[in-house]
Protein backbone atom coordinates (compact mmCIF):
# COMPACT_ATOMS: atom_id res chain seq x y z
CA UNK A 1 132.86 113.33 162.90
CA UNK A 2 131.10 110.66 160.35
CA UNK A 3 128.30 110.54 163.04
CA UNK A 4 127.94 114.12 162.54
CA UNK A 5 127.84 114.62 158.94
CA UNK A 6 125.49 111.79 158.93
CA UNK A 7 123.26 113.43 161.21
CA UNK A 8 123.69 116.89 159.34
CA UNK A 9 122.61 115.14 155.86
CA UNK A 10 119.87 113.34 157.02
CA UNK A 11 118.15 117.26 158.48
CA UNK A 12 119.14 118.68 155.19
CA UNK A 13 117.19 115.90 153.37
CA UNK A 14 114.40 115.74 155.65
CA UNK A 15 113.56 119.36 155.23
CA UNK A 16 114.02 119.01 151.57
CA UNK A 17 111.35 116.43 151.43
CA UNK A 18 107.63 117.81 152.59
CA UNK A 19 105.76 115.38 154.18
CA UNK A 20 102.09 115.31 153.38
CA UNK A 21 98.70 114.11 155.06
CA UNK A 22 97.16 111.47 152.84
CA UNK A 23 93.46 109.89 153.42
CA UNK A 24 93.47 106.78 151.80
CA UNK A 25 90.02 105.15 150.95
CA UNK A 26 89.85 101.54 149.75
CA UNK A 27 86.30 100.01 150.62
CA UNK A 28 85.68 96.90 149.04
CA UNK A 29 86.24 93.94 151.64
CA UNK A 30 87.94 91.53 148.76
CA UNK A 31 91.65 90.82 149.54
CA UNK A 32 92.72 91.30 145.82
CA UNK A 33 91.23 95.24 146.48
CA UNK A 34 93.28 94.98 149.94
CA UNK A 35 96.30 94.40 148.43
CA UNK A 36 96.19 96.89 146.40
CA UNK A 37 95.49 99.71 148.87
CA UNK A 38 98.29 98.43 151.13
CA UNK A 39 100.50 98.92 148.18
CA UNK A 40 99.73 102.34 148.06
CA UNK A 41 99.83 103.40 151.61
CA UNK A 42 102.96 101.50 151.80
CA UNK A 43 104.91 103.75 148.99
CA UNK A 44 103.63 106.75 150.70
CA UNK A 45 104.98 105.88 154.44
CA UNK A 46 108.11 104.71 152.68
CA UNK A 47 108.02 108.03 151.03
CA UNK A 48 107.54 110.07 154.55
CA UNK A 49 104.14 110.70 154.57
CA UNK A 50 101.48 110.43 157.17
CA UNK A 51 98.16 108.05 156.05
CA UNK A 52 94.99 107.78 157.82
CA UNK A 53 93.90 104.59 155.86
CA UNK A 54 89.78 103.33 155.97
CA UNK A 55 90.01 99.92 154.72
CA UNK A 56 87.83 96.44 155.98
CA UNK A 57 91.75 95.11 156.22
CA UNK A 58 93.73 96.69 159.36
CA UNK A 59 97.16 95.57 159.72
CA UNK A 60 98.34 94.11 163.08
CA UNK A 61 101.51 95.79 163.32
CA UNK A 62 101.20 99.27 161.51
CA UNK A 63 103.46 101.80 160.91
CA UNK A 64 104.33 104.54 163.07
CA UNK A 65 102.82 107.42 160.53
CA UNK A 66 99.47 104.60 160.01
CA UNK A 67 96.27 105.47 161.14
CA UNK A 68 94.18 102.84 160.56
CA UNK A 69 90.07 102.64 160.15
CA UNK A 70 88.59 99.77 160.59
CA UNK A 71 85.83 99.21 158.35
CA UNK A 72 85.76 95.12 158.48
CA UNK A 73 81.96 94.83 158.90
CA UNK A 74 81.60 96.02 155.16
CA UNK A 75 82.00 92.43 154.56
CA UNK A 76 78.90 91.38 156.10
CA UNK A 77 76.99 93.13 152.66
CA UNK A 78 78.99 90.97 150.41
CA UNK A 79 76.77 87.78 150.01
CA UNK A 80 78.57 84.73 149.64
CA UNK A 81 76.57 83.59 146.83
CA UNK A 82 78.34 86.47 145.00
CA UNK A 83 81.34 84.08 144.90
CA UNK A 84 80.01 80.36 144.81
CA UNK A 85 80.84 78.51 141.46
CA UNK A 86 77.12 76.55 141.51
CA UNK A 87 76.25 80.60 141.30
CA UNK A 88 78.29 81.10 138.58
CA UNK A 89 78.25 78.21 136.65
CA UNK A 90 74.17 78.33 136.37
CA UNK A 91 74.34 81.88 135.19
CA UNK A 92 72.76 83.32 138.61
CA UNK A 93 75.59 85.58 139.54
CA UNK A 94 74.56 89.22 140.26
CA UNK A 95 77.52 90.46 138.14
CA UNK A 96 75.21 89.97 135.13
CA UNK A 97 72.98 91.96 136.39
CA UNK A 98 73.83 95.95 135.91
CA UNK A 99 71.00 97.25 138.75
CA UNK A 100 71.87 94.79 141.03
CA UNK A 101 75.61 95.87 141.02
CA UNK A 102 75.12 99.54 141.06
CA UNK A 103 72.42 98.95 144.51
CA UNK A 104 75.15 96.67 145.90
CA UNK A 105 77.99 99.41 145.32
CA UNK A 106 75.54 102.11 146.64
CA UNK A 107 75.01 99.89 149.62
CA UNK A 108 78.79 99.65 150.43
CA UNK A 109 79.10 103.42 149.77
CA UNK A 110 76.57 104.02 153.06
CA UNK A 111 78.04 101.25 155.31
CA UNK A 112 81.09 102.75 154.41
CA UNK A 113 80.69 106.80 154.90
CA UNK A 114 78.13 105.72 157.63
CA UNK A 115 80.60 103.56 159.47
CA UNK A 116 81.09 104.77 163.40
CA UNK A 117 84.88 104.62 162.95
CA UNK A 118 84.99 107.02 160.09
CA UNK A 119 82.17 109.28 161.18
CA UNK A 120 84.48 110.21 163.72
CA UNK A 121 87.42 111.05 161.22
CA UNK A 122 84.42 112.81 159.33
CA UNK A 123 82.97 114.75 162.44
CA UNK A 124 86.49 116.20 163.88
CA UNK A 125 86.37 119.85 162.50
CA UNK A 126 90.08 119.92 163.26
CA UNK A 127 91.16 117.05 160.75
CA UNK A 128 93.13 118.32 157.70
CA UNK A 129 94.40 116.43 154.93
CA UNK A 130 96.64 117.28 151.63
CA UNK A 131 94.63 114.62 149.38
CA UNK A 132 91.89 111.96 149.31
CA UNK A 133 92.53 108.73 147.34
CA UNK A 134 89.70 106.11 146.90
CA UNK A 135 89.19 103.48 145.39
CA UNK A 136 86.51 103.56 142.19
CA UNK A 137 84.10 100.90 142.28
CA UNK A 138 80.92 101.96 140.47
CA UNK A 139 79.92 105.08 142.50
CA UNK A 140 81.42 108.61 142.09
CA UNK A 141 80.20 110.07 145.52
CA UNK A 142 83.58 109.06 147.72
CA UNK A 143 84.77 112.42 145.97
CA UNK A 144 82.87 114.29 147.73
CA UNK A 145 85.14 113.39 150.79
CA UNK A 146 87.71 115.82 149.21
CA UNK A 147 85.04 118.55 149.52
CA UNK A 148 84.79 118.03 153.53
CA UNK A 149 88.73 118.58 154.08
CA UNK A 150 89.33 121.41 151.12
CA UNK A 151 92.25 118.98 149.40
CA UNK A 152 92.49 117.84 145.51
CA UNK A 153 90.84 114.19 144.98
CA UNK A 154 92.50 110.95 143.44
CA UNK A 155 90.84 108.13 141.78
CA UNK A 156 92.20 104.40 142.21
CA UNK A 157 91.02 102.13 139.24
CA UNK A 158 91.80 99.00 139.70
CA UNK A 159 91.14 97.37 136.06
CA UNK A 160 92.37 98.24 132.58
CA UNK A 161 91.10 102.17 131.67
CA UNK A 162 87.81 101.99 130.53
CA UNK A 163 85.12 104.59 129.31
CA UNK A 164 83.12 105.15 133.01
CA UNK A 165 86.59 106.08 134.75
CA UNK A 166 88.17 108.64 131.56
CA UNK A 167 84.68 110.28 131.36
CA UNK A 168 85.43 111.54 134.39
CA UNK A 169 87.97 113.31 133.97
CA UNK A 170 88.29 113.81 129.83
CA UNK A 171 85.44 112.16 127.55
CA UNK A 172 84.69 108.31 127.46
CA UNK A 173 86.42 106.15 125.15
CA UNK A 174 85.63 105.45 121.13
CA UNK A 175 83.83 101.61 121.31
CA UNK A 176 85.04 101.24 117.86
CA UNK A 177 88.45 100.14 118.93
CA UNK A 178 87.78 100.38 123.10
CA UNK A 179 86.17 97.50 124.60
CA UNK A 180 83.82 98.03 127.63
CA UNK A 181 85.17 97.02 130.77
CA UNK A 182 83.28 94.22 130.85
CA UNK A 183 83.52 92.95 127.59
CA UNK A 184 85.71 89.98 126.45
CA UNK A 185 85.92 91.05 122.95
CA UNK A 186 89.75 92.00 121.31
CA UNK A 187 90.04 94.88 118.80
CA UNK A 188 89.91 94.79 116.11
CA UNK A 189 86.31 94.55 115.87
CA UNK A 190 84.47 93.25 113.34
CA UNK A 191 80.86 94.73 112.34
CA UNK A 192 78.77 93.30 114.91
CA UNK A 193 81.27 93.59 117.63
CA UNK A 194 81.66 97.62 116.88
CA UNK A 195 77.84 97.97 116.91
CA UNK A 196 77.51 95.91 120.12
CA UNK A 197 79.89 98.00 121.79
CA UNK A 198 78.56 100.61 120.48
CA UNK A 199 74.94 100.08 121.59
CA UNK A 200 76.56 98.69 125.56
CA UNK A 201 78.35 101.97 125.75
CA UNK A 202 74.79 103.50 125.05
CA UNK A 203 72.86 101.63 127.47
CA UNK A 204 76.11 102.40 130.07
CA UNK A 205 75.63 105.96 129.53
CA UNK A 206 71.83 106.46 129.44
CA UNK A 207 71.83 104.07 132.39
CA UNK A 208 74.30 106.38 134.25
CA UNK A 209 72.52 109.61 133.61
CA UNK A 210 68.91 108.65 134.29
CA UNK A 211 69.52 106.14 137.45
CA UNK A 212 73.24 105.61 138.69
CA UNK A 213 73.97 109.82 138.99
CA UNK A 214 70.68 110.74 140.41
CA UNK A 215 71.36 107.29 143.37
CA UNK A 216 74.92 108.50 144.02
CA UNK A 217 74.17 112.03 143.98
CA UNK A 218 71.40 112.04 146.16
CA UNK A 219 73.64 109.82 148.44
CA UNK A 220 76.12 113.01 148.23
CA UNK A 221 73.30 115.39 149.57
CA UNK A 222 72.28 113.10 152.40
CA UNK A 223 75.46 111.49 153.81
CA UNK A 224 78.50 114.00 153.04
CA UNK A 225 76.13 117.22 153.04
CA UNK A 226 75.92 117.39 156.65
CA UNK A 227 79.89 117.25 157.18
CA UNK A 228 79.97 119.84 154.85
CA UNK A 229 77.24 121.76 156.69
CA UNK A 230 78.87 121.30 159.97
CA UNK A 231 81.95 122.92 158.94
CA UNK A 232 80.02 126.33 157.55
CA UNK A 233 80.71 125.15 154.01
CA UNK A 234 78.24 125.72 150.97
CA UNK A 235 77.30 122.79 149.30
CA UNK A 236 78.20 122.30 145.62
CA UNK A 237 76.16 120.83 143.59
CA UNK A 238 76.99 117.23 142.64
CA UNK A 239 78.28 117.80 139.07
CA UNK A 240 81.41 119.88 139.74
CA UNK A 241 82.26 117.27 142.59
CA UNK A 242 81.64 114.33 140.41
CA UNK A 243 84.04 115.91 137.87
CA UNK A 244 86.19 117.61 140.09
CA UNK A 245 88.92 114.86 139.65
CA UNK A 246 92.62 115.76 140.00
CA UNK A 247 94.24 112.20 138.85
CA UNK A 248 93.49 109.20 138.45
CA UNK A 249 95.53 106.31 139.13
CA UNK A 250 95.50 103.24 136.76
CA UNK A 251 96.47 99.27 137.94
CA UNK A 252 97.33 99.00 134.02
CA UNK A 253 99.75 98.90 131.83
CA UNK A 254 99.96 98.81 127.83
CA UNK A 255 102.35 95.32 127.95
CA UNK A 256 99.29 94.16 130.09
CA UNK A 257 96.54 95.65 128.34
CA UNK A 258 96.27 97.87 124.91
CA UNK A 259 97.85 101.07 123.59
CA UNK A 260 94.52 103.39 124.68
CA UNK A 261 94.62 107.26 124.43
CA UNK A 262 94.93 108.64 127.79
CA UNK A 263 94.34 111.83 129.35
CA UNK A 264 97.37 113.79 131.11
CA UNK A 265 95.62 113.08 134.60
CA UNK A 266 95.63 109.01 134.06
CA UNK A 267 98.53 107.57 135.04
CA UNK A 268 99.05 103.79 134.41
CA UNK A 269 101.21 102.26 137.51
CA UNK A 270 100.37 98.35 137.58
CA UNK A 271 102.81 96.53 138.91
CA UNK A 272 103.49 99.24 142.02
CA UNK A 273 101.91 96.11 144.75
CA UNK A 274 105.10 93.63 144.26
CA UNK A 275 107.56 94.53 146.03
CA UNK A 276 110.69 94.79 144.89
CA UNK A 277 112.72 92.63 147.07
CA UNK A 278 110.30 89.27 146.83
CA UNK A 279 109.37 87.82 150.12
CA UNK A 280 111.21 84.09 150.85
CA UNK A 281 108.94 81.26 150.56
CA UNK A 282 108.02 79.38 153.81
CA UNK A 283 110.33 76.70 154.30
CA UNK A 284 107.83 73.88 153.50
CA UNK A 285 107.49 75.47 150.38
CA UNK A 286 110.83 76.62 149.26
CA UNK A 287 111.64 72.54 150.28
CA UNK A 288 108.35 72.06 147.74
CA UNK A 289 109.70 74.47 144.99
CA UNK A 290 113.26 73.30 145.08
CA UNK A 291 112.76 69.91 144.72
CA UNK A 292 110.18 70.39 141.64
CA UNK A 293 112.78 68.99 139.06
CA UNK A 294 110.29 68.56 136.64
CA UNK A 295 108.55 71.86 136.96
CA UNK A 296 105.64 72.66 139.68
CA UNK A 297 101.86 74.26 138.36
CA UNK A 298 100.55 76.76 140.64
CA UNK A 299 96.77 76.87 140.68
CA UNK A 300 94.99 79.40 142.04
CA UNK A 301 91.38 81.05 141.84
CA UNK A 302 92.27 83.96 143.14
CA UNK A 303 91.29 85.19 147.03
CA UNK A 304 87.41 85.60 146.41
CA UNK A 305 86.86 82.19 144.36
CA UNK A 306 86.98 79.51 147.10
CA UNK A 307 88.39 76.32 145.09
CA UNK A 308 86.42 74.26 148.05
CA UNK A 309 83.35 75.11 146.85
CA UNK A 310 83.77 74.07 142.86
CA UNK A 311 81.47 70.84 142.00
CA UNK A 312 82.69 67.77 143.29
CA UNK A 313 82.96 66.07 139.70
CA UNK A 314 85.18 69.38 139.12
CA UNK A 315 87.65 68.53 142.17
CA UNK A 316 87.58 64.96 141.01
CA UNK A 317 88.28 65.68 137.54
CA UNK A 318 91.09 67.99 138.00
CA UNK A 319 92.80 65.53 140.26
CA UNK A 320 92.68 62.59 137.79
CA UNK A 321 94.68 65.24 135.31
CA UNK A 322 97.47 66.31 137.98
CA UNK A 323 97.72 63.04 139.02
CA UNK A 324 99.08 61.80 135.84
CA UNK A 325 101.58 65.14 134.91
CA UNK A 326 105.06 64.24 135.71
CA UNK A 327 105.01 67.57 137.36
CA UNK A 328 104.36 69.20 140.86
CA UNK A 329 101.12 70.97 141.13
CA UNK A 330 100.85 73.33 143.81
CA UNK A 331 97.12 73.69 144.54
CA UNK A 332 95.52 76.79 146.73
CA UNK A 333 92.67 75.31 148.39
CA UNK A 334 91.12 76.27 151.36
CA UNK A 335 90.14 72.91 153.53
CA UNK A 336 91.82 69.86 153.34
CA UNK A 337 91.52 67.24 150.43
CA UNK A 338 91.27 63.80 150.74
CA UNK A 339 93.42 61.01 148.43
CA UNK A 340 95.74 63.76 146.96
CA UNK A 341 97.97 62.01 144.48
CA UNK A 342 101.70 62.39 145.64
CA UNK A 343 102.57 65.10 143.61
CA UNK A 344 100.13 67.20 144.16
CA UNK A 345 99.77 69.48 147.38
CA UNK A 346 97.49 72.07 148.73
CA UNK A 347 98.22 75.09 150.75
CA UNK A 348 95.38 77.55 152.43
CA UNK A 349 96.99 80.57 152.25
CA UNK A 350 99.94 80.96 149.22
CA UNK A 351 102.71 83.70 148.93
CA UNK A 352 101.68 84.17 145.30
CA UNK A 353 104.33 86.77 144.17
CA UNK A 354 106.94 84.15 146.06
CA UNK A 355 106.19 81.36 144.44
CA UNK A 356 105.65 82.76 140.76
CA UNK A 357 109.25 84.42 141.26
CA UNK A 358 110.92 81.01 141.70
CA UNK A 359 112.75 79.46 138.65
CA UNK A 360 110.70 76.22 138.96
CA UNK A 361 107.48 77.33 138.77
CA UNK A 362 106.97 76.68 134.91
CA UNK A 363 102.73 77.35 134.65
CA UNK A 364 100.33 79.58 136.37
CA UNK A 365 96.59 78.29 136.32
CA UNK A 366 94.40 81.36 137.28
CA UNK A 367 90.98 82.88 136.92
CA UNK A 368 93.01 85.97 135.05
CA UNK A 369 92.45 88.90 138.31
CA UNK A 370 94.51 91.97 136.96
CA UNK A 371 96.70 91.14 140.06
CA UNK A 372 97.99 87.65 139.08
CA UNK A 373 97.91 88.22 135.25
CA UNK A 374 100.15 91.42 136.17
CA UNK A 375 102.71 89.23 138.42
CA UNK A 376 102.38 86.43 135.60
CA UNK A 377 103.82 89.09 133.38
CA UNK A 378 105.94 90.67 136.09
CA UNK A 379 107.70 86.76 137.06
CA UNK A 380 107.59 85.87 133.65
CA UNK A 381 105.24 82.94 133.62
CA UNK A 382 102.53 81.90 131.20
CA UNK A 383 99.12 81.28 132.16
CA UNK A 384 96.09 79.04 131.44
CA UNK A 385 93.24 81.24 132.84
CA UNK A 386 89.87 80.40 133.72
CA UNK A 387 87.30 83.88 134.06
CA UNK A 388 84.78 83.59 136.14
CA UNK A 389 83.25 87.27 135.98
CA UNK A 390 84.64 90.76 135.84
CA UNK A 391 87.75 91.88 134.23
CA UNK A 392 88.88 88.87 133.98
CA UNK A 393 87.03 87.89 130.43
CA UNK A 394 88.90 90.62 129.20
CA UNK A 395 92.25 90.23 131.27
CA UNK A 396 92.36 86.99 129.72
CA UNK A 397 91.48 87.32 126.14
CA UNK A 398 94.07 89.90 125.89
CA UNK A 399 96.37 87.52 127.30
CA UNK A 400 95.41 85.12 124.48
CA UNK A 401 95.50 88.02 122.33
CA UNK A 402 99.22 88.47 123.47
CA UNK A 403 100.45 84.81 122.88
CA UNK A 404 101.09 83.77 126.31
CA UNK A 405 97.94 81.91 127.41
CA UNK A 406 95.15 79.34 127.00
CA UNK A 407 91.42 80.25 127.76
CA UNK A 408 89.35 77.23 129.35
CA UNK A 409 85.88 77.62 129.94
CA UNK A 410 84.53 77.32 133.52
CA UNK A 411 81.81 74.68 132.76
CA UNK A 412 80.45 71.35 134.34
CA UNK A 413 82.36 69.71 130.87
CA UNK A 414 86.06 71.63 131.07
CA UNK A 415 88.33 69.33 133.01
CA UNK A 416 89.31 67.81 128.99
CA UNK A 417 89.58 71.69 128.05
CA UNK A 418 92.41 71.82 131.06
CA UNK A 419 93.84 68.82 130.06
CA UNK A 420 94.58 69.63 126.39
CA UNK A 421 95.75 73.43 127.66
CA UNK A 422 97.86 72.16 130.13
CA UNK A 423 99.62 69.90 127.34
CA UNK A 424 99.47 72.51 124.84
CA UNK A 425 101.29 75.35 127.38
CA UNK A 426 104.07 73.00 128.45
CA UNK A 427 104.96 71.42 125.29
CA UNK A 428 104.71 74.70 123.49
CA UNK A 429 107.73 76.73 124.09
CA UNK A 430 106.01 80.04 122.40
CA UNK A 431 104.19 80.35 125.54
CA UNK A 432 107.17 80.56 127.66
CA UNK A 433 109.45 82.86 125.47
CA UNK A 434 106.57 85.22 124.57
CA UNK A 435 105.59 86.07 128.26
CA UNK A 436 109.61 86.87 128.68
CA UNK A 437 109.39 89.23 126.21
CA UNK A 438 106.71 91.01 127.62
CA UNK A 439 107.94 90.97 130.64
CA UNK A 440 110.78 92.63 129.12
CA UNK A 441 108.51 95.33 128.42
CA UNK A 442 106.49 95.49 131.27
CA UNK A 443 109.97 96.16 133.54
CA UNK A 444 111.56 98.79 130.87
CA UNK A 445 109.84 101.80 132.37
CA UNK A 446 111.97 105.34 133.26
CA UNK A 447 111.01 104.47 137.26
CA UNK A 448 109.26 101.66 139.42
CA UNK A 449 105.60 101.90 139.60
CA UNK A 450 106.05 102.53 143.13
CA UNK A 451 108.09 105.43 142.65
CA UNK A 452 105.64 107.45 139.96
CA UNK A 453 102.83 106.58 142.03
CA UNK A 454 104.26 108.85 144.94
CA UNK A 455 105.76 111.37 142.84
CA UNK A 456 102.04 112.02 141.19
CA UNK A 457 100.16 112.23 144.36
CA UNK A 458 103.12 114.68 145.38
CA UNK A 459 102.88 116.76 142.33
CA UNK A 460 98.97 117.16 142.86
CA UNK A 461 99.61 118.49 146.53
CA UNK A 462 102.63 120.65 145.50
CA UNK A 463 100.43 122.00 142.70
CA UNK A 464 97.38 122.30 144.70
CA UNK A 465 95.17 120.24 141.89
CA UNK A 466 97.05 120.12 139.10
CA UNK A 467 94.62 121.86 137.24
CA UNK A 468 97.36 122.35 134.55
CA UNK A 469 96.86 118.40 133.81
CA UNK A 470 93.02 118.18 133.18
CA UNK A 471 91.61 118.45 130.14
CA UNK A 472 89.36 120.86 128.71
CA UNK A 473 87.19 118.13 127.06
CA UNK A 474 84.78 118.16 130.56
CA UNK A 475 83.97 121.88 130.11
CA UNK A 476 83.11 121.24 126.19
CA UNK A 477 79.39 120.08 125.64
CA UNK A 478 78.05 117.53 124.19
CA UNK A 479 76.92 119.34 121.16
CA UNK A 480 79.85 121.60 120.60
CA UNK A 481 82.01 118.24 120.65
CA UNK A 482 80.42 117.04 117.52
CA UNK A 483 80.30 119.72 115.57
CA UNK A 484 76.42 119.49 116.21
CA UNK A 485 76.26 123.67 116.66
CA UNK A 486 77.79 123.45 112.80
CA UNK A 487 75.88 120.47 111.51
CA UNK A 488 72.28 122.87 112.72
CA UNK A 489 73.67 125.84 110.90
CA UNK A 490 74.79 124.03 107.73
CA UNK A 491 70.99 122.10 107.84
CA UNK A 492 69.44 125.69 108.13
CA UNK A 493 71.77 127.30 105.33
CA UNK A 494 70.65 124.12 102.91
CA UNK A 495 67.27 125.12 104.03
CA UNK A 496 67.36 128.63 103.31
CA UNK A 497 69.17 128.16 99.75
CA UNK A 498 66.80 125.86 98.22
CA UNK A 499 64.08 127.75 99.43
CA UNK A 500 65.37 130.87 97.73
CA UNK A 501 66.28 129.01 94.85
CA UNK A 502 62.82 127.57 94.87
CA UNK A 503 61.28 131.47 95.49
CA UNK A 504 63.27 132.32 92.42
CA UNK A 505 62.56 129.72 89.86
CA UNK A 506 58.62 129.89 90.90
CA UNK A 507 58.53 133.62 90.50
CA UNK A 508 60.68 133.20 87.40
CA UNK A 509 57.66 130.49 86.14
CA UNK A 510 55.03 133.37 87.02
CA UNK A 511 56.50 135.57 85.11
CA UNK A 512 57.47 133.73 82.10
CA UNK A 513 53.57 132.94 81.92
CA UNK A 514 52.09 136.29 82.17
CA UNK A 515 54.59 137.33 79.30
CA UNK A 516 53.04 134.37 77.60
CA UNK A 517 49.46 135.50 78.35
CA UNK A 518 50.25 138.81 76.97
C-alpha cells in the first residue's frame, strides 16, 4: 500500500512539474568557463529538464536527459602565449589589446557556429527547443541561435555586471560610480578616475558601434542567416536580435562585488557552481589536510595560469618563503618539482571547493578568478591574490576594498611582496573574521543560487519571454534619454526671445530718433 501511494505521488508531481528543452551554449575552451556551464546544466537535469549542451568539455559519463556537443577543437584558437607569465609579465599579452580580443572572440564565434557537430543540431529542421542560454564573451551574435528555434534567449555573464552586458538589455552603467569591467579602480572615484572612466566607457562604446556591431553582425547574416533561410524564416535585422534579450544571468553577487542598479531581467546567482554537499578530499589529501596542525596555504593560479611556466627565480623565490612558514603549503602545480622543502607539496589537479571547505585550510593564495574569490567567500577563507589580467584586477581590489585580502603584484621583484602579505594575513586576525562575515552575507539569500537559477529560466519559458521583465529604457533613444529633444527647444526659445527682445529695443531706438529728428 506505501509502494502505491509512493508511486501515485511521484505521477502527481511529475505532471505538476513541466519539463523543458534547454540548449545550453558555453564556448570558451577555459576550464574556469567549463565549470561554470556544467553548473548550470547540472541544476536543470536535477530540475527535470532535457539539455542539449555545446561545450569544448564533454563529460564521460552524462546524464540520461544530456546531449552533449563536442566542440573541443575550439581550443586549438586559444594560443598558449595567451596564458604564459614571460607574456604577461613583459606587457605582451593580447588582453591589452581591445582589437585583438574582439578578432579572437569573433574567431571562436565561427569555429564555434561552424563546428560539424553543431551544424548538425543547426541543420535538423525538426529540432525544437524552449530556450537558448550562452555564454557572453565579447560578441552578441550567439543570440541569434534563439532566432533559428523560435524560443526566448538567455545571457550567461560570467564577471561582475558591467556596462557592455546591461546595455543590452536596459542602458549601460553611470562610470561615475561603475567601474569598467576591466578596470581595477574602487568607487569612490576621485576626479581623474571619474573622467578616465568616463572617457574608457567612450572609447568602449564608439568602438562597439563603428567596428565590434558591424563584425558580429555581419557574422549574423553569413553564418546563422542560412539556418534561418532553410527553415522559410525572414531574417531580422541584427538590432532587434542583438537586443532581443529575455534574462540575463549574473556569476555575481553584491557581498562579492558592489551594490549596482540592476535591471528586472539581471539576476545575480554566483555561487550556484558549488555544490552543496562538498565533494571528500582524496585520501592523500584529506591525510595532508588533517594533519596540517599548524594551518595549510593553498596556492593556486587558477586552471588557465600554468604555475610551471612562472620564471625560474619566481619558483625559487617562492620556495625559499614556504620553506621557512611553520605551515603546510599546498601548491597546484602542474609537473613535478624538484627539492620541495618538507612541508610543502604539489598536486596537478586540486579539488579546490574540497580543500577550501576544510577547517585547516587557514589562507588562499590566488590570481582572484570570480570562481575562487566566490568559494573564498563561500568557505570563508581570506585571500592574498595575485591578477594577472581580466576581472581579476577588479575581483581583487574589491576584495581589498572589502577587508579580507592582500594585493601582490605579479612582477620579476614580488616574492618580498608575498612574504610580507603572507605575514601580514596570518598574523592579522581582521582578515579572518571579516571574510566570515561576509560569508555570512553571501549565504543569507531567500533560496540557493542553484535553485533561482532554474526557477528564472522556468519563468522565461512559462512566460514565453518575459517581456513583462524588460525594460523600456532599449526602446527610448538616445536623445529623448537626456532630455536632448528639451534642451533643442529651450536653446531655440532663448533664441527666439532675445531676438524679439533685440527686434523691439532696435525698433524702439529708431523710433526714439526720428522723434528726435523731428
Amino acid at each position: 500500500m506505501k509502494v502505491l501511494s509512493f508511486l501515485f505521488f511521484a505521477i502527481v508531481a511529475s505532471s505538476l512539474c513541466d519539463a523543458y528543452r534547454i540548449l545550453v551554449l558555453f564556448m570558451v575552451p577555459g576550464k574556469s568557463h567549463g565549470i561554470l556551464g556544467d553548473g548550470v546544466v547540472r541544476h536543470l537535469l536535477e530540475a527535470g529538464h532535457e539539455v542539449t549542451y555545446i561545450t569544448p568539455f564533454p563529460q564521460k559519463n552524462p546524464h540520461p536527459n544530456l546531449q552533449q556537443v563536442d566542440i573541443s577543437k575550439n581550443a586549438e584558437l586559444m594560443d598558449e602565449k595567451m596564458f604564459d607569465f614571460k607574456t604577461i609579465l613583459n606587457n605582451e599579452a593580447i588582453f591589452r589589446n581591445p582589437i585583438k580580443m574582439i578578432q579572437v572572440m569573433s574567431g571562436l564565434f565561427e569555429a564555434t557556429i561552424q563546428n560539424p557537430n553543431v551544424v548538425k543540431i543547426l541543420n535538423d529542421t525538426n529540432q525544437r527547443f524552449d530556450a537558448v542560454i550562452s555564454e557572453w564573451m565579447f560578441n552578441d551574435a550567439y543570440s541569434g541561435l534563439a532566432t533559428i528555434f523560435d524560443c526566448p534567449f538567455i545571457w550567461f555573464s560570467s564577471i561582475e555586471p558591467h556596462w557592455i552586458i546591461l546595455s543590452l538589455i536596459d542602458e549601460s552603467t553611470n562610470p561615475a560610480y561603475v567601474p569598467d569591467s576591466m578596470s581595477s579602480i574602487i568607487p569612490p572615484f576621485n576626479f581623474k578616475e571619474r573622467v578616465s572612466g568616463l572617457f574608457a566607457q567612450l572609447f568602449g562604446a564608439a568602438l562597439r558601434f563603428f567596428y565590434t556591431d558591424g563584425i558580429d553582425g555581419k557574422q549574423f547574416y553569413k553564418i546563422i542567416g542560412p539556418y534561418l533561410t532553410l527553415r522559410g524564416k525572414t531574417i531580422p535585422s541584427y538590432y532587434d536580435v542583438q537586443y532581443n534579450t529575455s534574462l540575463i544571468l549574473g556569476n555575481s553577487h553584491v557581498s562579492l562585488g558592489q551594490a549596482t542598479r540592476l535591471p528586472q531581467n539581471y539576476k545575480p546567482i554566483a555561487g550556484y557552481h558549488i555544490k552543496s554537499d562538498v565533494e571528500p578530499l582524496p585520501e592523500d589529501l584529506k591525510k595532508l589536510l588533517d594533519n596540517a596542525n599548524n594551518g595549510l596555504i593553498y596556492f593556486s593560479m587558477g586552471s588557465n595560469l600554468k604555475s610551471k611556466y612562472l620564471p625560474d627565480e619566481l619558483k625559487r623565490g617562492f620556495l625559499k618563503i614556504f620553506r621557512e612558514l611553520k605551515q603546510t603549503v599546498l601548491w597546484k602545480f602542474e609537473e613535478p618539482l624538484p627539492n620541495l622543502p618538507k612541508n610543502v607539496h604539489i598536486v596537478q589537479w586540486a579539488p579546490q571547493p574540497s580543500i577550501l571547505a576544510h577547517p585547516n585550510c587557514v589562507l588562499f593564495i590566488t590570481h582572484g578568478g570570480l570562481l575562487s574569490t566566490t568559494e573564498a567567500v563561500h568557505f570563508g577563507k581570506p585571500i592574498i591574490g595575485i591578477p594577472v589580467f581580466g576581472d581579476q584586477f577588479t575581483n581583487i581590489e574589491r576584495a581589498v576594498n572589502r577587508g579580507f585580502a592582500v594585493k601582490v603584484t605579479l612582477s620579476y621583484e614580488m616574492v618580498d611582496e608575498l612574504k610580507s602579505a603572507i605575514d601580514e594575513v596570518l598574523s592579522n586576525p581582521k582578515y579572518k573574521n571579516r571574510v566570515r562575515e561576509l560569508s555570512a552575507i553571501y549565504h543569507d539569500r531567500p533560496v540557493s543560487p542553484g535553485k533561482e537559477l532554474v526557477h528564472w529560466v522556468e519563468h522565461v519559458v512559462r512566460t514565453r519571454g518575459a517581456l513583462h521583465l524588460r525594460s523600456p529604457a532599449l526602446h527610448v533613444p538616445f536623445y529623448q534619454k537626456f532630455y536632448l529633444d528639451l534642451l533643442g527647444l529651450i536653446v531655440v526659445a532663448i533664441i527666439v526671445i532675445v531676438t524679439v527682445i533685440k527686434l523691439v529695443l532696435r525698433s524702439k531706438k529708431k523710433e526714439d530718433l526720428t522723434k528726435k529728428n523731428k
